[in-house]
Protein backbone atom coordinates (compact mmCIF):
# COMPACT_ATOMS: atom_id res chain seq x y z
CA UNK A 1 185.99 45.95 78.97
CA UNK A 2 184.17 49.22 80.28
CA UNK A 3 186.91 52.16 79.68
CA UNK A 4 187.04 53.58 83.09
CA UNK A 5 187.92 49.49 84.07
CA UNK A 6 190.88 49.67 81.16
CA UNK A 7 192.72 52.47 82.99
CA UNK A 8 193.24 50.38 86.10
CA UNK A 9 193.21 46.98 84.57
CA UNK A 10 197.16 47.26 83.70
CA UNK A 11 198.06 48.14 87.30
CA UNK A 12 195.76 45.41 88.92
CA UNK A 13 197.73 42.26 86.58
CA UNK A 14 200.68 43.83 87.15
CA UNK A 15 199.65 44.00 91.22
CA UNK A 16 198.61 40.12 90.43
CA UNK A 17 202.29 39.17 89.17
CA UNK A 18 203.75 40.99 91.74
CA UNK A 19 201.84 38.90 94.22
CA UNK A 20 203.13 35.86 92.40
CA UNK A 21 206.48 36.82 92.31
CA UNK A 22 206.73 37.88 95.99
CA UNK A 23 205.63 34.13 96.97
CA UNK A 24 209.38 32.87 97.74
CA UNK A 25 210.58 31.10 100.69
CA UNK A 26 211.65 27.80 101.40
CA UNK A 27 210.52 24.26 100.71
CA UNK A 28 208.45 23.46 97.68
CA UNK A 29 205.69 24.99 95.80
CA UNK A 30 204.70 21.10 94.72
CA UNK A 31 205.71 17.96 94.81
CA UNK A 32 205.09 16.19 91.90
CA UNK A 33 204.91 12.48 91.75
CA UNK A 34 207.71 12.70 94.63
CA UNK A 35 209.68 15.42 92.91
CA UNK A 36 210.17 18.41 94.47
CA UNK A 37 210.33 22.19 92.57
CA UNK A 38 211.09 24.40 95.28
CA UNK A 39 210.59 27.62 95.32
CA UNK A 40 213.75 28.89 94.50
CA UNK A 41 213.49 27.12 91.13
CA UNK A 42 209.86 28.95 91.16
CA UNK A 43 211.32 32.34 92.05
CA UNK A 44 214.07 31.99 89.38
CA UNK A 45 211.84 31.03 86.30
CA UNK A 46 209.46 33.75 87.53
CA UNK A 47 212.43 36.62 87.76
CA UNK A 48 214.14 35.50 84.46
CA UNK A 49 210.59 35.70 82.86
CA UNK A 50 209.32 38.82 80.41
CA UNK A 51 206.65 39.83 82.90
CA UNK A 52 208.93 40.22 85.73
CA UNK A 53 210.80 43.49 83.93
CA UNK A 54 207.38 44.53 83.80
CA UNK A 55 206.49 43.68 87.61
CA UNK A 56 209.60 45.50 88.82
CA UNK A 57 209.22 48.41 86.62
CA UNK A 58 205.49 48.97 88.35
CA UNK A 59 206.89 48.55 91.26
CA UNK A 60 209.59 51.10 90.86
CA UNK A 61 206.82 53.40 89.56
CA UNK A 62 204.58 53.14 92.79
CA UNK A 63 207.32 53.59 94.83
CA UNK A 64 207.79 57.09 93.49
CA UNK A 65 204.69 57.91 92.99
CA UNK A 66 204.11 56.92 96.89
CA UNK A 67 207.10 59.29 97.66
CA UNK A 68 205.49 61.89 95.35
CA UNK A 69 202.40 61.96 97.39
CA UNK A 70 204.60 62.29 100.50
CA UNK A 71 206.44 65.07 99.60
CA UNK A 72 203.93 67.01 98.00
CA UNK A 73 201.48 65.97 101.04
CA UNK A 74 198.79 64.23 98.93
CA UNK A 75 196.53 62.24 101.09
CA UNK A 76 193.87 59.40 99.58
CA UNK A 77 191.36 58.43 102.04
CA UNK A 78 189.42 55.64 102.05
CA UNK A 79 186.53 57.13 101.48
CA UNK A 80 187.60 58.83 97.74
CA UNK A 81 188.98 54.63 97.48
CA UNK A 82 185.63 53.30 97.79
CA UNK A 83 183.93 56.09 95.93
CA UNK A 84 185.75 55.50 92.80
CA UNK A 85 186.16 52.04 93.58
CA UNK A 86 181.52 52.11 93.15
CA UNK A 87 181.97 54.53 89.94
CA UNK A 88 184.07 51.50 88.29
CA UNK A 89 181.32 48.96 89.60
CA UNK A 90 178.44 49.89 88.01
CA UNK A 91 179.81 48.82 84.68
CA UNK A 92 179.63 45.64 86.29
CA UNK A 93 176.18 44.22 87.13
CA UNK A 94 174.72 42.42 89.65
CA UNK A 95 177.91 39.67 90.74
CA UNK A 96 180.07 40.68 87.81
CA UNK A 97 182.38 42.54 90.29
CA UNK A 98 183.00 39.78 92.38
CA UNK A 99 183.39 37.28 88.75
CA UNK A 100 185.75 39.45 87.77
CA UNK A 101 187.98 39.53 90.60
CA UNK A 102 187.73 35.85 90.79
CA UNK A 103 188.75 35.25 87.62
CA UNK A 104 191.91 37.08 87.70
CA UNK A 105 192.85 35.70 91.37
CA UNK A 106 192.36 39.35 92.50
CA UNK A 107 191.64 40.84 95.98
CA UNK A 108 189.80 44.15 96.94
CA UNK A 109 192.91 44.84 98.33
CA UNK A 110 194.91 44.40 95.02
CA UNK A 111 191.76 46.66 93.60
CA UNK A 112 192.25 49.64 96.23
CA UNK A 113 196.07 49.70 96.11
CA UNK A 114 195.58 49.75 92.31
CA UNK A 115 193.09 52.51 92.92
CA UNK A 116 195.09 54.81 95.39
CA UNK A 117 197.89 54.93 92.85
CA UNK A 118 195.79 56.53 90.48
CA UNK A 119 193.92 59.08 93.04
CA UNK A 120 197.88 59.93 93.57
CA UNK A 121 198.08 60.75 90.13
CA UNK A 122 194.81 62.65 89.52
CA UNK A 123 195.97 64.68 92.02
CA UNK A 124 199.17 65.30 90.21
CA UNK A 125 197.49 65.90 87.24
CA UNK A 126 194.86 67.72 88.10
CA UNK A 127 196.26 71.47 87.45
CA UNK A 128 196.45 70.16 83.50
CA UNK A 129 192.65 68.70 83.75
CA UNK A 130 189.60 70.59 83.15
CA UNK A 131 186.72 69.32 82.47
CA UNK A 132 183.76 72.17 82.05
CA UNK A 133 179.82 71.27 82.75
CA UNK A 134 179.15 71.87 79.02
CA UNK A 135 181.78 69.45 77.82
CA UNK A 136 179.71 66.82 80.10
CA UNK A 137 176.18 67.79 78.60
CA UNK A 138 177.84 67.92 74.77
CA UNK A 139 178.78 64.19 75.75
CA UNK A 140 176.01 62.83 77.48
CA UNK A 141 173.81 64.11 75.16
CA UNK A 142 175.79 62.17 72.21
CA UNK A 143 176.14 59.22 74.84
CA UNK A 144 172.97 59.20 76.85
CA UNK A 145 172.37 55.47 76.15
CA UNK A 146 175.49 54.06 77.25
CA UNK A 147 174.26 55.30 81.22
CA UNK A 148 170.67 54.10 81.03
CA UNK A 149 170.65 50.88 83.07
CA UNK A 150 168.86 47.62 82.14
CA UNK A 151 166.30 46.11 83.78
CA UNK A 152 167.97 43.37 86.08
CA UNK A 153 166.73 40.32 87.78
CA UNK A 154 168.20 38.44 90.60
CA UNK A 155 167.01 34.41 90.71
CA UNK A 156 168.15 30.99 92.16
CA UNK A 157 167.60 28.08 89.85
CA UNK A 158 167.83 23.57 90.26
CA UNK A 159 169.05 22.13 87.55
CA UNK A 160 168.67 19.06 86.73
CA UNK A 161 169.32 16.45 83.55
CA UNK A 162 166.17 15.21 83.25
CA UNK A 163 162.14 16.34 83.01
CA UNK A 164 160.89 13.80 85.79
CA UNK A 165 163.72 14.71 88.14
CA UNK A 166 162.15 18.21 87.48
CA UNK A 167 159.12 17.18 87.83
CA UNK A 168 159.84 15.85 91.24
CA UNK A 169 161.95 18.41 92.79
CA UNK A 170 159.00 21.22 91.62
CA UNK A 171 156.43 19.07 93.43
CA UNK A 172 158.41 18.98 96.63
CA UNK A 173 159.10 22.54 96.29
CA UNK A 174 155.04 23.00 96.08
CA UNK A 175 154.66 20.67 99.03
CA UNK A 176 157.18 22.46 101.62
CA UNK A 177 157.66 25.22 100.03
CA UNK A 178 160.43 27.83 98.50
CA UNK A 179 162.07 28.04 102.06
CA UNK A 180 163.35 24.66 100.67
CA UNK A 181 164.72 25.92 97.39
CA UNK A 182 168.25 26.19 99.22
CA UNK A 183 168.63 22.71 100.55
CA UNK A 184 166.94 20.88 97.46
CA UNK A 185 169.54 22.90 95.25
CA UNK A 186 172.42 21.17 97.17
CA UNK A 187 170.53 17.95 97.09
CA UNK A 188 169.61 17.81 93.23
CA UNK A 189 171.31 20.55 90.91
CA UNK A 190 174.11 19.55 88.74
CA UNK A 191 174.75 23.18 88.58
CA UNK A 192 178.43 23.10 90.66
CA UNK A 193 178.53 26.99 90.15
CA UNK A 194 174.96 27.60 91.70
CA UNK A 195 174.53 24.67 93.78
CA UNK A 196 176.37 25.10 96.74
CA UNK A 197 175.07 28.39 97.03
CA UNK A 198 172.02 27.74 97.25
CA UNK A 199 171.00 27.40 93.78
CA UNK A 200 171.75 31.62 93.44
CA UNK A 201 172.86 33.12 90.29
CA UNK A 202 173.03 36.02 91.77
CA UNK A 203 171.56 39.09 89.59
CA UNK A 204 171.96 39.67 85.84
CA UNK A 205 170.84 41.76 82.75
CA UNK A 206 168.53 40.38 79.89
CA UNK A 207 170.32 38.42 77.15
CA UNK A 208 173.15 36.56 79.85
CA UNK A 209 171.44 33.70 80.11
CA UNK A 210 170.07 31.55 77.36
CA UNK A 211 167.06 32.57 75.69
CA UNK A 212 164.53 30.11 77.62
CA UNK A 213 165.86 30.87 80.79
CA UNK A 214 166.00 34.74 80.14
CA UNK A 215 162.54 34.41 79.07
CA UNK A 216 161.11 32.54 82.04
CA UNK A 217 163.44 34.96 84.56
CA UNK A 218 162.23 38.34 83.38
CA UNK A 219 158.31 37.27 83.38
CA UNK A 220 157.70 35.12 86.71
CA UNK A 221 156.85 36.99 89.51
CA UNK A 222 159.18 37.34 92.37
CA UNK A 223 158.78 34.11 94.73
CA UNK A 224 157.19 32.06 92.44
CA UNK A 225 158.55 28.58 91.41
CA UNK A 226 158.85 28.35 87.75
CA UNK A 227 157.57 25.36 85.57
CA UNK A 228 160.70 22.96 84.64
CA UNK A 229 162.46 24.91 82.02
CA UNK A 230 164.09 23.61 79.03
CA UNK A 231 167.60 24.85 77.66
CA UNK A 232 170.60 23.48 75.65
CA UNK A 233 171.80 22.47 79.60
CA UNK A 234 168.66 20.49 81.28
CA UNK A 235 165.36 21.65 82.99
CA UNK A 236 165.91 24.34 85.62
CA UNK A 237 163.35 25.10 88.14
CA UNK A 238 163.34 28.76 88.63
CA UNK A 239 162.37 31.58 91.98
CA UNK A 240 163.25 35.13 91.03
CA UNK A 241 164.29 36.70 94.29
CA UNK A 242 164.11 40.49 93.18
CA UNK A 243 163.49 42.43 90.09
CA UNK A 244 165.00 46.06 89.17
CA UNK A 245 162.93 47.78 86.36
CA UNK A 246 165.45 49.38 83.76
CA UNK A 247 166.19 53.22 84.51
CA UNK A 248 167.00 55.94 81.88
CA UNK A 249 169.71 58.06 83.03
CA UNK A 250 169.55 61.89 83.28
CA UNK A 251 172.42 64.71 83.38
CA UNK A 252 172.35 64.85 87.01
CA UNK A 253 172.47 61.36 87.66
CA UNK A 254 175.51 60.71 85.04
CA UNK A 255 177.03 63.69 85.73
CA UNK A 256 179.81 62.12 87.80
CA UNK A 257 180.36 59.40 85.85
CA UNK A 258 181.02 61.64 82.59
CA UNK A 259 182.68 63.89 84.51
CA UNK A 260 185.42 61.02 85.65
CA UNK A 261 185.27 59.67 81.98
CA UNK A 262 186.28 62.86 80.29
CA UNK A 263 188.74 63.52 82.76
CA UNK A 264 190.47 60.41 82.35
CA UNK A 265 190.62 60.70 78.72
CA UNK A 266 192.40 64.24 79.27
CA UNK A 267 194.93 62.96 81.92
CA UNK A 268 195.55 59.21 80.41
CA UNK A 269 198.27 61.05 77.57
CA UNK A 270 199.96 62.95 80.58
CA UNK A 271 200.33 59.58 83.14
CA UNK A 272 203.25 58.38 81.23
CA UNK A 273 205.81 61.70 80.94
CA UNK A 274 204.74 62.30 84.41
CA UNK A 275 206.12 58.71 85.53
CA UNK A 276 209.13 59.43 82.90
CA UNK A 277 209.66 62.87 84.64
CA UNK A 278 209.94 61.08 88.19
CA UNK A 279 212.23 58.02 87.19
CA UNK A 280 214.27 60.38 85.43
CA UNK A 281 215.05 63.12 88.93
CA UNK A 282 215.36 59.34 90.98
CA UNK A 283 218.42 57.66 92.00
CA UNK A 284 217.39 53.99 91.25
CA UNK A 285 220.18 51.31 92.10
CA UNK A 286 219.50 48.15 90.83
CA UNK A 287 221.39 45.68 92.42
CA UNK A 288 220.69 42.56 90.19
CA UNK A 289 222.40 43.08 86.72
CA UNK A 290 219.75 41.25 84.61
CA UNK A 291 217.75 44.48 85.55
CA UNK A 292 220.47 47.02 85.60
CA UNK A 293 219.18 48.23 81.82
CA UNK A 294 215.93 48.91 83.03
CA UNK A 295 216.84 51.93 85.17
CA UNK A 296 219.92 53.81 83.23
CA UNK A 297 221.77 56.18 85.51
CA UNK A 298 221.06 60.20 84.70
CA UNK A 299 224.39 60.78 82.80
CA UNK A 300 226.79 62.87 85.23
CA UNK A 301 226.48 66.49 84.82
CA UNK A 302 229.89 67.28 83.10
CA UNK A 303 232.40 69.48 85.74
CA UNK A 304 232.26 72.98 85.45
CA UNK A 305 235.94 74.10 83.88
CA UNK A 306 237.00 76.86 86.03
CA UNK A 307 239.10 79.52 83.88
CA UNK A 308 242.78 80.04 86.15
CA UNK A 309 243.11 83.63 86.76
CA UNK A 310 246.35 83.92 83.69
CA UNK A 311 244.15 82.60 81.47
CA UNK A 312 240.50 84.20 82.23
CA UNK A 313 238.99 86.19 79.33
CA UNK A 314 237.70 89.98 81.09
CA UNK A 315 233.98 90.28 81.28
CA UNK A 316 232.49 91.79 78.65
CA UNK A 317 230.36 94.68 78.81
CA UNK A 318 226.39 93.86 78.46
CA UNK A 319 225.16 94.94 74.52
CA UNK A 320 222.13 93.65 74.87
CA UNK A 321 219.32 96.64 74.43
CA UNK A 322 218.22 97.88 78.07
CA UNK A 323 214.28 96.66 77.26
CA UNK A 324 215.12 93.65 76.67
């Protein structure tokens, strides 16, 4: 996982079991062969579960961190969301992003609350942060490579389990046509992932695909039908839709990038006694006992013992030196 992705990627599950957990109400979640499990019985296994300390506990924290922001009149706007929000995606190629998301039943939404909690806290932070331009060049220079970008390709593919089915569908793309490639995708590719979109695999870097496919990919020219292609999963039939040369990065064009890296390496040791320093001025109730350990009351600051006037010792004259 890219590192500017790992600083996020705690908040963002935690957002995702938060989601879970707030999916009560009545009736049942699913019936199952006739029997019912409601989601009461949902809501309790979730709550009595290790990950719902956790949930609440992030919850608690972006609650005062929210009121942080308030009272120290911190705004994030969506424009600084979606410009850190494209910093994080280009360690994600092509449809990545999207996979990503997908695969961890996440929502942009889930991503930019994630992501205004931690503008909130840069913000906070950033008195203690600094980050000078020859502490960027120093790093790019020992880093350079890791903010070149590859050479991408974006392509559509059939595939199918046989070579005369591939034969077939590459004829009837010559005869009508790559305008076709869409509908004769649906039709013939035993692809489920790339079928119903057309036969698109979106765009990708070389060495995702399998070695005959990422050969094919990277040479055909852009709207050209490929020969059936053999791999370990059937014959594809090929069109590259677009093709982005690789591009060697420069100081100025990483710049930001480094810039936000080194940053959050300075700041990610000072999130936590920051969070610590916040819980610890709150007054947090918790009204369910199973959590009442999680947030310990502040001990009570112990009275102030008044000395009666019989018993008061004088004030003594000051010793200390004047200069001091």
């Amino acid at each position: 996982m890219p590192k500017a992705f790992r600083i996020i990627a705690g908040s963002i599950t935690l957002l995702l079991a938060a989601s879970l957990a707030a999916c009560g109400g009545g009736g049942a979640v699913v019936t199952v062969n006739g029997h019912a499990i409601s989601h009461a019985q949902f809501d309790s296994k979730l709550e009595s579960s290790p990950i719902a300390r956790n949930v609440l506990q992030q919850m608690v924290q972006e609650a005062l961190i929210n009121q942080y922001a308030a009272d120290n009149h911190i705004t994030v706007t969506d424009a600084q969301i979606a410009a850190r929000e494209d910093q994080l995606k280009q360690n994600f190629p092509g449809d990545t992003w999207s996979q990503m998301l997908s695969s961890r039943g996440l929502t942009e939404q889930d991503v930019h609350d994630a992501l205004r909690i931690q503008l909130i806290v840069n913000a906070a932070l950033a008195n203690n942060v600094h980050v000078t331009n020859a502490q960027i060049a120093q790093y790019f220079n020992k880093n350079h490579a890791a903010f070149d970008t590859p050479a991408e390709v974006c392509a559509s593919h059939i595939l199918v389990p046989d070579l005369a089915t591939a034969n077939k569908v590459e004829a009837l793309l010559k005869q009508h046509g790559v305008g076709d490639f869409g509908a004769l995708a649906q039709q013939y590719s035993v692809d489920p992932g790339s079928k119903t979109k057309g036969g698109s695999l979106g765009c990708f870097r070389r060495g995702q695909m399998v070695q005959a496919f990422d050969n094919a990919a990277f040479t055909l020219p852009i709207g050209k039908i490929s020969q059936p292609v053999h791999s370990p999963f059937g014959y594809h039939i090929i069109l590259v839709t677009s093709r982005t040369p690789a591009q060697h990065a420069t100081l100025a064009s990483a710049s930001d990038r480094v810039r936000l890296l080194l940053a959050q390496q300075q700041e990610q040791p000072l999130v936590q006694p920051f969070i610590e320093g916040l819980q610890q001025k709150a007054t947090i109730v918790s009204n369910d006992p199973q959590y009442a350990d999680l947030f310990p009351s502040p001990p009570p600051a112990a009275p102030a013992t008044a000395a009666t006037p019989s018993t008061a010792p004088a004030a003594a004259p000051s010793t200390a030196p004047s200069g001091h």
